[in-house]
Protein backbone atom coordinates (compact mmCIF):
# COMPACT_ATOMS: atom_id res chain seq x y z
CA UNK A 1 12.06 10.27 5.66
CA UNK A 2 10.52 12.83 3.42
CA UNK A 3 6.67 11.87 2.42
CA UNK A 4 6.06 11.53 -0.91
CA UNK A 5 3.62 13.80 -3.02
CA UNK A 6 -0.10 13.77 -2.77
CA UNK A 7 -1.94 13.36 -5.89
CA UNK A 8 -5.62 13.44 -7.32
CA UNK A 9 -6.15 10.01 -9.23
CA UNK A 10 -7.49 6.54 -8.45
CA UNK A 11 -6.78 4.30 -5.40
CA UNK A 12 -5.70 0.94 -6.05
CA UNK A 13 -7.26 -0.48 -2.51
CA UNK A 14 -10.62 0.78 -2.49
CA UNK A 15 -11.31 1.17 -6.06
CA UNK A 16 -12.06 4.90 -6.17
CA UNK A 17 -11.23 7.50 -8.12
CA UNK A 18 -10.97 11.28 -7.70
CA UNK A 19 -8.66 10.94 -4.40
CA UNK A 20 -5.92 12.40 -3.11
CA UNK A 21 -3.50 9.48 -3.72
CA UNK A 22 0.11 8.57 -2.75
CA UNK A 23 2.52 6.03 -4.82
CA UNK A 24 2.78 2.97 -2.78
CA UNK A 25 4.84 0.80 -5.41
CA UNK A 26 4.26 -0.91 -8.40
CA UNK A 27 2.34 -4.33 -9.07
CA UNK A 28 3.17 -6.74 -12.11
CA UNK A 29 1.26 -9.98 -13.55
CA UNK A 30 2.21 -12.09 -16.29
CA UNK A 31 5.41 -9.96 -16.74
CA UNK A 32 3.81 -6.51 -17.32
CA UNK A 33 4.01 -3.86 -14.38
CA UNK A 34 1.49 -0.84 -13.75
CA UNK A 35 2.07 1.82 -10.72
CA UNK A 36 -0.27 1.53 -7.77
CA UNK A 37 -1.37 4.64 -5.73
CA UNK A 38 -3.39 4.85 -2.60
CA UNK A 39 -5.39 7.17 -0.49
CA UNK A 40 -4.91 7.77 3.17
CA UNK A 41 -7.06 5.53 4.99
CA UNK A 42 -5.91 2.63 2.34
CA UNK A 43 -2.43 3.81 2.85
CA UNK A 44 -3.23 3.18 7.21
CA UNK A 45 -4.82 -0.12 6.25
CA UNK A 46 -2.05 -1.33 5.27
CA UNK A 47 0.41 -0.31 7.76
CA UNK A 48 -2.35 -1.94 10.24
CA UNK A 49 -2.23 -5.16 8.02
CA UNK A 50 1.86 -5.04 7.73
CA UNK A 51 2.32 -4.49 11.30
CA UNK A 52 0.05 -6.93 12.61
CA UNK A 53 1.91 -9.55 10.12
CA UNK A 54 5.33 -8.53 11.27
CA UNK A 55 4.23 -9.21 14.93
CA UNK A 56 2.83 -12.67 13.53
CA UNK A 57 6.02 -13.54 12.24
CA UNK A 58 7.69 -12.10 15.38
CA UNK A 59 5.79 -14.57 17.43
CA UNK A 60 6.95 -18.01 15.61
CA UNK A 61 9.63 -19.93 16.96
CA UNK A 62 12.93 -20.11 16.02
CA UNK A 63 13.54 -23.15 13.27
């Protein structure tokens, strides 16, 4: 799967702008919808945070 392009704006995550960002997928509220773009270690976070939920859900039994 190609990576998608690096670019210098603001992470979403940590709040901080002037980083080399990646789009990670939009966010809406109340109807209207902004992109949201994060920076590396954000980006890792998250896969961290997504896997150790997956392996949560992995872990329930069977209803």
């Amino acid at each position: 799967m190609p990576r998608r392009p690096l670019v210098d704006g603001f992470c979403f995550l940590c709040r901080t702008n002037g980083l080399m960002v990646v789009w990670v997928g939009p966010v809406e509220t109340d109807g209207m919808q902004a992109p949201v773009y994060a920076c590396e270690p954000c980006c890792e976070f998250a896969r961290r945070y997504i896997e150790h939920h997956q392996r949560a859900q992995d872990m329930q039994p069977a209803s």
